[in-house]
PDB file of N, CA and C in Angstrom:
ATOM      1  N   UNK A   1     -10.936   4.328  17.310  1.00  0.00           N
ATOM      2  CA  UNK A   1      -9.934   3.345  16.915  1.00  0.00           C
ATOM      3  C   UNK A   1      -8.572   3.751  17.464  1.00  0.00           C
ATOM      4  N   UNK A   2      -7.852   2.850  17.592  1.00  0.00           N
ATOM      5  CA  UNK A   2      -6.649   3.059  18.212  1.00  0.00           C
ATOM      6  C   UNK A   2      -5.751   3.055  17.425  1.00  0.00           C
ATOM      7  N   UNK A   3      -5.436   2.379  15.866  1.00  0.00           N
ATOM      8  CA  UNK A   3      -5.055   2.671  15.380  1.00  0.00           C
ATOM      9  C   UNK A   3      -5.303   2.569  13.387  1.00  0.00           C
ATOM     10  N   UNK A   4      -5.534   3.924  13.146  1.00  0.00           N
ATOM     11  CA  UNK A   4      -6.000   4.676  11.949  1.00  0.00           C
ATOM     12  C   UNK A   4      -4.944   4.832  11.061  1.00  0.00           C
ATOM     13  N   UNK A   5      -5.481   5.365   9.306  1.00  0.00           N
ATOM     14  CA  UNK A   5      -4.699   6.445   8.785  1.00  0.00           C
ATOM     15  C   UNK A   5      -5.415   7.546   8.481  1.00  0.00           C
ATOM     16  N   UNK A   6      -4.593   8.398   8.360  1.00  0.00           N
ATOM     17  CA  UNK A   6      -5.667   9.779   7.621  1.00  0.00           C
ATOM     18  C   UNK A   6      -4.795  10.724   6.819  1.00  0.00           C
ATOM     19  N   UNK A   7      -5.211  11.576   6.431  1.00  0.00           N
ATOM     20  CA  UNK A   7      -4.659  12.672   4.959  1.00  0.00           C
ATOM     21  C   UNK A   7      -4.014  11.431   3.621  1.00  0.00           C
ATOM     22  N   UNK A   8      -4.844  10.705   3.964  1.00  0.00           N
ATOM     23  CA  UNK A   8      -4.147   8.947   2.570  1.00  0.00           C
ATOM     24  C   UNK A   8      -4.433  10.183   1.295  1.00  0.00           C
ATOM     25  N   UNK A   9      -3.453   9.758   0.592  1.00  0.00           N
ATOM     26  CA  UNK A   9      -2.724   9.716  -0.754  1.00  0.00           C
ATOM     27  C   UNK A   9      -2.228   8.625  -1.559  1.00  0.00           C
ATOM     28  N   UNK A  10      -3.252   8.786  -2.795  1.00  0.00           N
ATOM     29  CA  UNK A  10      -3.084   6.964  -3.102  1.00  0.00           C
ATOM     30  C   UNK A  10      -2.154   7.749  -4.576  1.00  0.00           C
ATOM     31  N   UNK A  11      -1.470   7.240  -5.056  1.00  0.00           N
ATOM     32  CA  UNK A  11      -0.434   7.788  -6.021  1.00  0.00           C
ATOM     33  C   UNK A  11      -0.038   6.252  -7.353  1.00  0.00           C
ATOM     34  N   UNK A  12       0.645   7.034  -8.122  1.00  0.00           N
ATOM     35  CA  UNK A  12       0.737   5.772  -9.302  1.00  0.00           C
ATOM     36  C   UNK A  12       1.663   4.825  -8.320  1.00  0.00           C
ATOM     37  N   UNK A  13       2.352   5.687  -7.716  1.00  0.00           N
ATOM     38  CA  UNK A  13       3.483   4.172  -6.962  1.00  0.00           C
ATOM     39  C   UNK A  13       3.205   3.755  -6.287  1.00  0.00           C
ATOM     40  N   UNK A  14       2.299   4.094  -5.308  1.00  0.00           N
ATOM     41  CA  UNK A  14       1.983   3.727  -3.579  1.00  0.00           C
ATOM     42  C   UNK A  14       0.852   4.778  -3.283  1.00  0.00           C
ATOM     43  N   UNK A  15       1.638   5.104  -1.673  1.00  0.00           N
ATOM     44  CA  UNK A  15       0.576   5.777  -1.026  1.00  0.00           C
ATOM     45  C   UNK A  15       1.114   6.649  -0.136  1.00  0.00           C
ATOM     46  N   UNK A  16       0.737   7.364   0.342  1.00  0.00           N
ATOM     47  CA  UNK A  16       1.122   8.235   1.520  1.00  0.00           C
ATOM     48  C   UNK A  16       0.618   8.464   2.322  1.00  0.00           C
ATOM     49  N   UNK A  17       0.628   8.456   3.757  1.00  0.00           N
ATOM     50  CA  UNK A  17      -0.380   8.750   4.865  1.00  0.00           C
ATOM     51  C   UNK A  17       0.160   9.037   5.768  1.00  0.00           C
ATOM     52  N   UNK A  18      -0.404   9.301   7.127  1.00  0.00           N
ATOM     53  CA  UNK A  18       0.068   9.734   8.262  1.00  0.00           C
ATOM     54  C   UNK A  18      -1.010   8.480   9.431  1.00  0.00           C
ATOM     55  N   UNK A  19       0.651   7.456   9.572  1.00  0.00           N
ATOM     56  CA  UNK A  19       0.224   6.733  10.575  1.00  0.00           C
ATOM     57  C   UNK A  19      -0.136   6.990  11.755  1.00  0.00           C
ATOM     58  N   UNK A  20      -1.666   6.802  12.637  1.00  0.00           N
ATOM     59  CA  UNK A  20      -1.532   7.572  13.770  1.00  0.00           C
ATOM     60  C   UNK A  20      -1.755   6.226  14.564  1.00  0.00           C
ATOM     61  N   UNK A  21      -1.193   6.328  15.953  1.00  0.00           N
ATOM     62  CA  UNK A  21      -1.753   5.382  17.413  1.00  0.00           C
ATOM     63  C   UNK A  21      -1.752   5.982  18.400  1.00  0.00           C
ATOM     64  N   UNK A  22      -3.039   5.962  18.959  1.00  0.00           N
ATOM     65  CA  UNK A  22      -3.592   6.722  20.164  1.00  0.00           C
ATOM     66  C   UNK A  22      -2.334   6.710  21.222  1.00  0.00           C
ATOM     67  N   UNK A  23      -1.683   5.597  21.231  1.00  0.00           N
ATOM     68  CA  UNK A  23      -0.580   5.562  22.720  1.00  0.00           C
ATOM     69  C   UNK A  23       0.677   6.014  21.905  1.00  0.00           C
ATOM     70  N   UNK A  24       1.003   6.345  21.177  1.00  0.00           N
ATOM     71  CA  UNK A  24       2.376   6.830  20.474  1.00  0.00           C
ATOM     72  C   UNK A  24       2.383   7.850  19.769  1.00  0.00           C
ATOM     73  N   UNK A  25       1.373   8.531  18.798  1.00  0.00           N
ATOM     74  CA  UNK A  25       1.571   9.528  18.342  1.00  0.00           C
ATOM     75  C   UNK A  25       1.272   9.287  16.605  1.00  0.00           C
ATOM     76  N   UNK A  26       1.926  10.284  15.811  1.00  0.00           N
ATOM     77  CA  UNK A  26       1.718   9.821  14.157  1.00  0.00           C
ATOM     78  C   UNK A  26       2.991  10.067  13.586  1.00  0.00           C
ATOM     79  N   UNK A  27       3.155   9.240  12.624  1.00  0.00           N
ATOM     80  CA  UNK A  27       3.658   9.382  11.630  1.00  0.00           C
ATOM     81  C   UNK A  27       3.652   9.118  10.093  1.00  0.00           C
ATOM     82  N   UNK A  28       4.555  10.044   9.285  1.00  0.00           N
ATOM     83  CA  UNK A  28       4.032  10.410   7.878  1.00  0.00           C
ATOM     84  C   UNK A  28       5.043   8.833   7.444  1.00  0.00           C
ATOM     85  N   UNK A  29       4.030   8.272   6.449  1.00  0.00           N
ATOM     86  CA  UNK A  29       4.464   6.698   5.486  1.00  0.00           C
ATOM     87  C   UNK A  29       4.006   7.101   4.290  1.00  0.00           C
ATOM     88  N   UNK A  30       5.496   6.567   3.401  1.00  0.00           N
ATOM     89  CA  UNK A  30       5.476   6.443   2.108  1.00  0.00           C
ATOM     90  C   UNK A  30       5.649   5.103   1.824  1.00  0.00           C
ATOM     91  N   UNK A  31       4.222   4.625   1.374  1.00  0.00           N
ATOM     92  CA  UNK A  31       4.475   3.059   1.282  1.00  0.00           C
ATOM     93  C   UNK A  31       4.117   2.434   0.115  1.00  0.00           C
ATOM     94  N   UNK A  32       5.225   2.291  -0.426  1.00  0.00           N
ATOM     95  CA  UNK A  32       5.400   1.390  -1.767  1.00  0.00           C
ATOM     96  C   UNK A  32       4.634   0.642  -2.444  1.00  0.00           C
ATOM     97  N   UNK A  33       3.467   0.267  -1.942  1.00  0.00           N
ATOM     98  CA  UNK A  33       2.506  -0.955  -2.872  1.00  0.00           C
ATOM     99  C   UNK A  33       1.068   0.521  -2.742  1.00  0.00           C
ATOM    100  N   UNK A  34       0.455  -0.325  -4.253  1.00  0.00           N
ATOM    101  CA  UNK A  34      -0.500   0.841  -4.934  1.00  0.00           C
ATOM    102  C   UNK A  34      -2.044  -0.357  -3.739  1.00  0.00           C
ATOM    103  N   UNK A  35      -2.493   0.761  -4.156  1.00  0.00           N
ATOM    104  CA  UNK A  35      -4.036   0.809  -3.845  1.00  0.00           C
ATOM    105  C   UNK A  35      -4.223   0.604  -2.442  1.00  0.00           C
ATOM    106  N   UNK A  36      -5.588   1.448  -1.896  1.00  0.00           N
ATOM    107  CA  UNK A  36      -6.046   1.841  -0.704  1.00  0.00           C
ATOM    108  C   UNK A  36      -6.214   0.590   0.567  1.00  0.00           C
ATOM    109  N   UNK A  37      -6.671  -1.195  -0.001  1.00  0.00           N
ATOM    110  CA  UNK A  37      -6.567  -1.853   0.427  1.00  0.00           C
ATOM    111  C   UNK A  37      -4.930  -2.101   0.996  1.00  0.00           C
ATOM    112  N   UNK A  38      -3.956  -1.922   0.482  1.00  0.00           N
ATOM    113  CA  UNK A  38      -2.586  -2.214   1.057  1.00  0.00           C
ATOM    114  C   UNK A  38      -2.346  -0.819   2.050  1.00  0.00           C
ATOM    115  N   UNK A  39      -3.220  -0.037   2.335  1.00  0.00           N
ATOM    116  CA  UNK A  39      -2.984   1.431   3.673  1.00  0.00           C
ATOM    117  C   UNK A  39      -3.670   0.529   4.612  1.00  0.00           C
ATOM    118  N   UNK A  40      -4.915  -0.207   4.700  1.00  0.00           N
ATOM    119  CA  UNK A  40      -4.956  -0.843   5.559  1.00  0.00           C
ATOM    120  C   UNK A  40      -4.378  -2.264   6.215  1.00  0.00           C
ATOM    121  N   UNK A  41      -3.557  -3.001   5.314  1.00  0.00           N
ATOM    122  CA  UNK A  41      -2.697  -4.064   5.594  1.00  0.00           C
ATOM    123  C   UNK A  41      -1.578  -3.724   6.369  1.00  0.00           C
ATOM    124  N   UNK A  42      -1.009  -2.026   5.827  1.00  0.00           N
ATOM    125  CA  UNK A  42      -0.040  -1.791   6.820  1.00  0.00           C
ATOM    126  C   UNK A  42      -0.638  -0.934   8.220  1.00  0.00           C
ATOM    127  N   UNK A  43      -1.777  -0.740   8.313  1.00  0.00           N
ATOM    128  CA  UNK A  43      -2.132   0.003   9.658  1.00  0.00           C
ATOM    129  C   UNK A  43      -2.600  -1.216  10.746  1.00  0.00           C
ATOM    130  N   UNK A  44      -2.544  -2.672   9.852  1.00  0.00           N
ATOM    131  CA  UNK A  44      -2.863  -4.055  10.450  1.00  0.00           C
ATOM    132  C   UNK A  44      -1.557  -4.277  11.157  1.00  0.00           C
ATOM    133  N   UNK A  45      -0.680  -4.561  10.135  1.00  0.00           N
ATOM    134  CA  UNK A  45       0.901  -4.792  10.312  1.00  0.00           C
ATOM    135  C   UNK A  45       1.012  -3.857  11.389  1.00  0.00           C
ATOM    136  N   UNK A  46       1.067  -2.450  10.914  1.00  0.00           N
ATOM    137  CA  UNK A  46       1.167  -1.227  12.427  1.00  0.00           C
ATOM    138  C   UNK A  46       1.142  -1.773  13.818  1.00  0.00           C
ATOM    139  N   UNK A  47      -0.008  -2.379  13.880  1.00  0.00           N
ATOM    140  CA  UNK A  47      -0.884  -2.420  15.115  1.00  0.00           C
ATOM    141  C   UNK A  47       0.023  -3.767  15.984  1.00  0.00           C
ATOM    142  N   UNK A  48      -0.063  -5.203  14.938  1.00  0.00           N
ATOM    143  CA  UNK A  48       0.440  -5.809  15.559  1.00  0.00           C
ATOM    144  C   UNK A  48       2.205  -5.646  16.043  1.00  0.00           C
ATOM    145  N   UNK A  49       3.108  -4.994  15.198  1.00  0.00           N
ATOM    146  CA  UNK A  49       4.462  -4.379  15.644  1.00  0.00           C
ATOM    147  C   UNK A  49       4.442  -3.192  16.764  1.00  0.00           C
ATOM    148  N   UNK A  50       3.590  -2.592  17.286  1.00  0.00           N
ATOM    149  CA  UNK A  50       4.050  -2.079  18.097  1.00  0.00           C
ATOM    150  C   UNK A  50       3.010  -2.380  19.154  1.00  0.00           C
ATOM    151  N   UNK A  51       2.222  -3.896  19.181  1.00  0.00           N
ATOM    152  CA  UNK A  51       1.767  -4.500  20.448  1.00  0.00           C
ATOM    153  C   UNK A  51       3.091  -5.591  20.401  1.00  0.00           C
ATOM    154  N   UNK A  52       4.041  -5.769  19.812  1.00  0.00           N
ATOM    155  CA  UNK A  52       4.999  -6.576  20.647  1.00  0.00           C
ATOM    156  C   UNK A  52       6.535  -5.483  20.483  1.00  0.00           C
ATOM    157  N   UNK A  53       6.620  -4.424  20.769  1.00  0.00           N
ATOM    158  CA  UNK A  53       7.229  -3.354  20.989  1.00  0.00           C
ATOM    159  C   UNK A  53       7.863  -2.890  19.830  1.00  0.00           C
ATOM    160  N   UNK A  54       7.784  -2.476  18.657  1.00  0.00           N
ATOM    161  CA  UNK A  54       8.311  -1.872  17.838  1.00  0.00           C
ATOM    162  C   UNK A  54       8.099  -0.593  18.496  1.00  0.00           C
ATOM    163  N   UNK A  55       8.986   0.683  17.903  1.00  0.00           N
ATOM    164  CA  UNK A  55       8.721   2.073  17.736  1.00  0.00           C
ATOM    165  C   UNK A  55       8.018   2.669  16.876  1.00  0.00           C
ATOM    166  N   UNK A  56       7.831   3.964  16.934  1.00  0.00           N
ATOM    167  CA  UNK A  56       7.218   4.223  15.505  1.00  0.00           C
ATOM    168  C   UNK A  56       8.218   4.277  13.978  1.00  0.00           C
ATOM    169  N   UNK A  57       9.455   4.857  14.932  1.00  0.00           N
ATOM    170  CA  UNK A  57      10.384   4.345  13.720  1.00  0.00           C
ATOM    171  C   UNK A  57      10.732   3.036  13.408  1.00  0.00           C
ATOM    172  N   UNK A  58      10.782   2.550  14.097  1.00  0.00           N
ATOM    173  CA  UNK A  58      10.790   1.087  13.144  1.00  0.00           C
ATOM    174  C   UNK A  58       9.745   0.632  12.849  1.00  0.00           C
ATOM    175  N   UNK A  59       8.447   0.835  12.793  1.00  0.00           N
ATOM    176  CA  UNK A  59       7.330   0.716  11.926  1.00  0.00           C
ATOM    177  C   UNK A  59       7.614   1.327  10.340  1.00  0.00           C
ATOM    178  N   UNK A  60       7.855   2.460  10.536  1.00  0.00           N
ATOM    179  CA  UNK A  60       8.125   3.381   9.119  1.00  0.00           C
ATOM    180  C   UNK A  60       8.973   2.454   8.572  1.00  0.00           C
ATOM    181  N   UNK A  61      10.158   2.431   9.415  1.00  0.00           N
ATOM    182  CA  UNK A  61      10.811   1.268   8.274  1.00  0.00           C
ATOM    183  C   UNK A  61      11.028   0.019   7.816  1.00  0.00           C
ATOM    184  N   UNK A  62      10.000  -0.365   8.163  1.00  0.00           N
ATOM    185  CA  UNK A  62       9.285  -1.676   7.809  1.00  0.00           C
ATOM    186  C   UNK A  62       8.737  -1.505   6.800  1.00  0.00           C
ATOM    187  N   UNK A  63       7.675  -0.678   7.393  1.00  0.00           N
ATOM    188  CA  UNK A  63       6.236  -0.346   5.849  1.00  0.00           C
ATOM    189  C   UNK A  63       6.732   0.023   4.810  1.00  0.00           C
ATOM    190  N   UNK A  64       8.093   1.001   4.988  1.00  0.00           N
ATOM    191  CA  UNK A  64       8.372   1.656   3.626  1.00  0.00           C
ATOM    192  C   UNK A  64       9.470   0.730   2.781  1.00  0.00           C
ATOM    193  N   UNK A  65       9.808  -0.610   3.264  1.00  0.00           N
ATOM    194  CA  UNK A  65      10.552  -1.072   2.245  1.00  0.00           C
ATOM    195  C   UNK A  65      10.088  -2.018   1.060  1.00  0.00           C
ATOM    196  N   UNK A  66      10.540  -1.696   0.251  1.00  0.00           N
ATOM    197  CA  UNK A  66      10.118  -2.285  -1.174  1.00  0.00           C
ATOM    198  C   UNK A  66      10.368  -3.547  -1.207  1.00  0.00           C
ATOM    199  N   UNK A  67       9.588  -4.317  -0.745  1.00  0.00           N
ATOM    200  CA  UNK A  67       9.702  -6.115  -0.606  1.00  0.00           C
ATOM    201  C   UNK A  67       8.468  -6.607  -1.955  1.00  0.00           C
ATOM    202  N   UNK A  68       8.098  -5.942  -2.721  1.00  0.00           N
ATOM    203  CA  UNK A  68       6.742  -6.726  -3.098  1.00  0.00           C
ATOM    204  C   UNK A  68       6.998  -7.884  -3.748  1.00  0.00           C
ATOM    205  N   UNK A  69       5.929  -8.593  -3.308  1.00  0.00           N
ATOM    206  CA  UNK A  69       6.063 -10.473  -4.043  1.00  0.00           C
ATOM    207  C   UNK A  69       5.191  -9.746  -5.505  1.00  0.00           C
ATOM    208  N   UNK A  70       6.500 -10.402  -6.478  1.00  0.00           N
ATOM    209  CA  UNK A  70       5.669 -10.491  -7.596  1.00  0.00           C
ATOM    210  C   UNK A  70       4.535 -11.260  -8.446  1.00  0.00           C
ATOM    211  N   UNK A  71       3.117 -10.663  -8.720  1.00  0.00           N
ATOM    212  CA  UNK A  71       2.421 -11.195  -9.279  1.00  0.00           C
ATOM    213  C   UNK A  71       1.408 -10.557  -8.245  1.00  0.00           C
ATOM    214  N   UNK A  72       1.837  -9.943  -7.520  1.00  0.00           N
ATOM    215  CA  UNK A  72       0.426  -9.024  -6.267  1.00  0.00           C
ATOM    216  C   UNK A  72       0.725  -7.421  -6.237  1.00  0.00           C
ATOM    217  N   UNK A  73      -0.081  -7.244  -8.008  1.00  0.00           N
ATOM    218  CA  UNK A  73      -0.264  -5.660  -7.942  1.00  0.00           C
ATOM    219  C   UNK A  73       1.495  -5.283  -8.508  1.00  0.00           C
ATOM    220  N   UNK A  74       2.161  -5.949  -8.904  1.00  0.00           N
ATOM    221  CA  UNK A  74       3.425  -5.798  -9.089  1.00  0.00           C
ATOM    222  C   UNK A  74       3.825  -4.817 -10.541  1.00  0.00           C
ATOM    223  N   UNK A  75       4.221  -3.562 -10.082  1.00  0.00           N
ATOM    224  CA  UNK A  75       4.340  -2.610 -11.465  1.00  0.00           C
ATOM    225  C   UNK A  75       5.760  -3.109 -12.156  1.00  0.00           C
ATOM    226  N   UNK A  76       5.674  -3.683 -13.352  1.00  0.00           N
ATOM    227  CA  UNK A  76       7.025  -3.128 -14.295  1.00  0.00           C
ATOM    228  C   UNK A  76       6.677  -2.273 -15.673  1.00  0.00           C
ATOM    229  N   UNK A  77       7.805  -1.281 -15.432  1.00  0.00           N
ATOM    230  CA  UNK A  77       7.649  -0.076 -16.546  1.00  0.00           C
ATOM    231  C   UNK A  77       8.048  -1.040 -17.478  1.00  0.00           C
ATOM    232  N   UNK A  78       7.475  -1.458 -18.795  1.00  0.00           N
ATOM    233  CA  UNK A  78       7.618  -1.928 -20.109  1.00  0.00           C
ATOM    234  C   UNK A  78       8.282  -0.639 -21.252  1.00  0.00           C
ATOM    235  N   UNK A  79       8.133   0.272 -20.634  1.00  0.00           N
ATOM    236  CA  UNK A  79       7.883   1.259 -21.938  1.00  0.00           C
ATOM    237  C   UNK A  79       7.639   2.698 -21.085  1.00  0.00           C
ATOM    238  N   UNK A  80       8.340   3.628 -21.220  1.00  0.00           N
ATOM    239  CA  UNK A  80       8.006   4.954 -21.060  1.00  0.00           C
ATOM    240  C   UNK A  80       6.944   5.399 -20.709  1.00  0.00           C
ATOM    241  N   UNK A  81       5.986   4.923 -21.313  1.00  0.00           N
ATOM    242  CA  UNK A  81       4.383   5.126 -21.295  1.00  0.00           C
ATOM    243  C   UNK A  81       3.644   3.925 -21.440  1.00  0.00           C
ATOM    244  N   UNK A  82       4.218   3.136 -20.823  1.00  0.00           N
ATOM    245  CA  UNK A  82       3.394   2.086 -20.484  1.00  0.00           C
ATOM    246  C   UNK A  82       3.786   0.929 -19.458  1.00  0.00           C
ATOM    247  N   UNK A  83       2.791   0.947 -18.267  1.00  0.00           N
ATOM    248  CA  UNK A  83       2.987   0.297 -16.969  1.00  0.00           C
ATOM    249  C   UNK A  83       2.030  -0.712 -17.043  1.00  0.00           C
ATOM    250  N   UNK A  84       2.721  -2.027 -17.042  1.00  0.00           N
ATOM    251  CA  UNK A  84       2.036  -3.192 -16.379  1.00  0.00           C
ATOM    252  C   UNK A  84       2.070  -3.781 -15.153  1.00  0.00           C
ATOM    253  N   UNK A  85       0.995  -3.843 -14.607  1.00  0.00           N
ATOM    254  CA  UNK A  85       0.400  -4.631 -13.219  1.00  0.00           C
ATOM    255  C   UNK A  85       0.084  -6.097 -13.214  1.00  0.00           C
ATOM    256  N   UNK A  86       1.313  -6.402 -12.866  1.00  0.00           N
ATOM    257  CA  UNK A  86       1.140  -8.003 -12.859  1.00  0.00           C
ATOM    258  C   UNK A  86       0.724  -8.273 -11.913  1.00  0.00           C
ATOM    259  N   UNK A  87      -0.926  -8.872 -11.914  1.00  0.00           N
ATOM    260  CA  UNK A  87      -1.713  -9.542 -10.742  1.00  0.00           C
ATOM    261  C   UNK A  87      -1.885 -10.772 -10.495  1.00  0.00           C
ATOM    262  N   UNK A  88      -1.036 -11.683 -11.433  1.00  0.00           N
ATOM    263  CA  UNK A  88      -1.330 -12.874 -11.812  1.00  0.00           C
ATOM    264  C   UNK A  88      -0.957 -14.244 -10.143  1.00  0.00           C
ATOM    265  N   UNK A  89      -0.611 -13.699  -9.205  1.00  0.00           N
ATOM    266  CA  UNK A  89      -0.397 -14.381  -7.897  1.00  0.00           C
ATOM    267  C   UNK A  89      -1.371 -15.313  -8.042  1.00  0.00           C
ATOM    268  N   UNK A  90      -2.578 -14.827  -7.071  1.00  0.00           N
ATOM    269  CA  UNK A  90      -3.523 -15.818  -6.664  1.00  0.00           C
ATOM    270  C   UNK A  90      -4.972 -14.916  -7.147  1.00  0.00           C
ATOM    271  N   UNK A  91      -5.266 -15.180  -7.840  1.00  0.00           N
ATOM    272  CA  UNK A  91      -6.302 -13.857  -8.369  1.00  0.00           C
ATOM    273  C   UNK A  91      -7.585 -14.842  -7.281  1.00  0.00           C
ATOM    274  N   UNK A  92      -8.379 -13.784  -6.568  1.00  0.00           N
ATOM    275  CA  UNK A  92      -9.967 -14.150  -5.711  1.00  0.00           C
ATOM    276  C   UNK A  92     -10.904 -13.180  -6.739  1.00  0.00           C
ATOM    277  N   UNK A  93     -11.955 -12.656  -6.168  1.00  0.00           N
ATOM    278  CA  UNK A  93     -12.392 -11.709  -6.382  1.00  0.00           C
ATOM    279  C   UNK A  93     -12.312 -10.592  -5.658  1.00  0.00           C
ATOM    280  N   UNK A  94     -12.020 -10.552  -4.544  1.00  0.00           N
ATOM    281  CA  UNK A  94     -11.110  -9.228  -3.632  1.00  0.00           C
ATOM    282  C   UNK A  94      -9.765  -9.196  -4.258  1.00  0.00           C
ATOM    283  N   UNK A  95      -8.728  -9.712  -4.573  1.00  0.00           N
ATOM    284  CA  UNK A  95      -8.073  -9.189  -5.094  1.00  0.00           C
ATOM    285  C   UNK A  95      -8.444  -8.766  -6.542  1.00  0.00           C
ATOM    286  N   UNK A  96      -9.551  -8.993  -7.426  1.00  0.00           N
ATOM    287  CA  UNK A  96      -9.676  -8.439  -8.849  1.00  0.00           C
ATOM    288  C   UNK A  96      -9.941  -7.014  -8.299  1.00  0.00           C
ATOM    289  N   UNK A  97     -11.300  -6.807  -7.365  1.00  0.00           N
ATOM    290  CA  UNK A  97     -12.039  -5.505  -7.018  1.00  0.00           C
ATOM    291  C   UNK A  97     -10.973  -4.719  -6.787  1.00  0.00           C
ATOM    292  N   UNK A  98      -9.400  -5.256  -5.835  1.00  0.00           N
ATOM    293  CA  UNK A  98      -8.542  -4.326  -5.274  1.00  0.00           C
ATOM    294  C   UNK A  98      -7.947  -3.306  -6.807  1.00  0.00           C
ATOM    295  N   UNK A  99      -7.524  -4.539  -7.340  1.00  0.00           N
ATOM    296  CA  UNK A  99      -6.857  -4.116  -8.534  1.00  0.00           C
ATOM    297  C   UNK A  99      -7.763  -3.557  -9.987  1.00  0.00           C
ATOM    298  N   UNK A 100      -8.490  -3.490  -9.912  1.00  0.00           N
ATOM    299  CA  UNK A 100      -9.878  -2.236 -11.018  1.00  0.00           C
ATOM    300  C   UNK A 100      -9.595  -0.699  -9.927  1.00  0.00           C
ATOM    301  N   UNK A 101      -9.857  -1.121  -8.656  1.00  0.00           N
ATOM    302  CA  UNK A 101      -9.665   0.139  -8.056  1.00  0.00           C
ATOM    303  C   UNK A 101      -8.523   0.691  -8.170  1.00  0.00           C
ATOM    304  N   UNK A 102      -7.256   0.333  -8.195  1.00  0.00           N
ATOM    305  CA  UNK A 102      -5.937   0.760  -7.939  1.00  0.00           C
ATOM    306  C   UNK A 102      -6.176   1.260  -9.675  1.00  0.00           C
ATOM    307  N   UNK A 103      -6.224   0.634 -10.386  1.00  0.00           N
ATOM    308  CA  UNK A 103      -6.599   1.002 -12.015  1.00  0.00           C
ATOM    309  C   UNK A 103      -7.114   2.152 -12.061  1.00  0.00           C
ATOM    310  N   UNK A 104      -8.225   2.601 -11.652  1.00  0.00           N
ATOM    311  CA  UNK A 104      -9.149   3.623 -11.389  1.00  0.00           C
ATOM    312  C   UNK A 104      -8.495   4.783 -11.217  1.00  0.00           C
ATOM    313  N   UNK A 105      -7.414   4.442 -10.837  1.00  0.00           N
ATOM    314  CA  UNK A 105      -6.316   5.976 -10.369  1.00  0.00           C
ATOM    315  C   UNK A 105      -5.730   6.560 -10.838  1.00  0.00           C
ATOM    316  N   UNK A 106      -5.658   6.035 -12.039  1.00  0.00           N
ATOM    317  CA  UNK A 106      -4.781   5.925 -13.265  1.00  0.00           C
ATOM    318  C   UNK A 106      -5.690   7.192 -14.134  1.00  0.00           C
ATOM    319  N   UNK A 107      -4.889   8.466 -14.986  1.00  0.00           N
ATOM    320  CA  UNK A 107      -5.474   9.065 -15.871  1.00  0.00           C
ATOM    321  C   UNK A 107      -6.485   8.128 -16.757  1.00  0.00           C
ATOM    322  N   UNK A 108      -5.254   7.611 -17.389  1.00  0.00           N
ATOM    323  CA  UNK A 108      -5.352   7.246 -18.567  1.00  0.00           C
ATOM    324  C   UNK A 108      -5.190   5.306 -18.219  1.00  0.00           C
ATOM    325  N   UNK A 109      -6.234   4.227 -18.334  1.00  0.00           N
ATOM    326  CA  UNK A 109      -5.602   2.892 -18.331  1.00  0.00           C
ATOM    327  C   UNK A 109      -6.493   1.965 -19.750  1.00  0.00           C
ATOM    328  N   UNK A 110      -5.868   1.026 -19.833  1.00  0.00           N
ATOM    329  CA  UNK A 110      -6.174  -0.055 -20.652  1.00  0.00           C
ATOM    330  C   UNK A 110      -5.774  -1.229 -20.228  1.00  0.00           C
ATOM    331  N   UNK A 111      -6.801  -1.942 -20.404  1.00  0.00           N
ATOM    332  CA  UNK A 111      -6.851  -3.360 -19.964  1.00  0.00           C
ATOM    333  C   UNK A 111      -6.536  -4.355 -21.235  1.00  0.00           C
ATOM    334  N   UNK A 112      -5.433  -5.305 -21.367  1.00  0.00           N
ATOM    335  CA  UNK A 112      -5.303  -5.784 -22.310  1.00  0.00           C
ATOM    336  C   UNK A 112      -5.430  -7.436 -21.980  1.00  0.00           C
TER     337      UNK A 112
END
C-alpha cells in the first residue's frame, strides 16, 4: 500500500499514529475524533491531499484540527466522570458497529 498507518493508538479522545506514504515519508498524527474507523478516513483524506499536492505538513494540519460535526461520535464532558457520545447524526448500522467499538475502549462504559 502506498498509503498506511501504523504504531495506531486509539485513546479516550482520538488517536495517534504515524502517517506513512511510500513517496514522502511519515508522520506522527494526533487526531481528534475517537475510534479506529476515523484512522482510516484520515489515511483516505491523506491520500487524496497529497495526490493534488499537499505536504506532509499540511496534511497534519488538516487531520489534527478539531472540526467535528456534532451528533458523529461527538464527546461532551457532562460531569467529571461522565462522558457522553452523541451519535445521534445519521445512525446506519456501520456507524452503530463504529461506535460499540469506540465504547469498547472505554475502562469503564454504560449505555443509557
Amino acid at each position: 500500500a502506498d498509503y498506511y498507518a501504523k504504531d495506531i493508538e486509539l485513546t479516550e479522545i482520538g488517536s495517534q499514529f504515524k502517517l506513512c506514504i511510500v513517496d514522502a515519508g511519515e508522520i506522527e498524527i494526533n487526531l481528534p475524533y475517537l475510534g479506529a474507523h476515523n484512522v482510516s478516513n484520515a489515511v483516505a483524506a491523506a491520500a487524496l491531499a497529497f495526490n493534488v499536492g499537499a505536504s506532509l505538513a499540511q496534511i497534519k494540519a488538516g487531520l489534527e484540527q478539531k472540526s467535528q460535526v456534532k451528533g458523529r461520535l461527538f464527546p461532551i464532558q457532562v460531569h467529571e466522570n461522565l462522558l457522553l457520545l452523541d451519535d445521534t447524526y445519521n445512525a446506519n448500522v456501520g456507524s452503530l458497529q463504529s461506535a460499540i467499538h469506540v465504547l469498547q475502549q472505554y475502562d469503564a462504559f454504560r449505555i443509557f
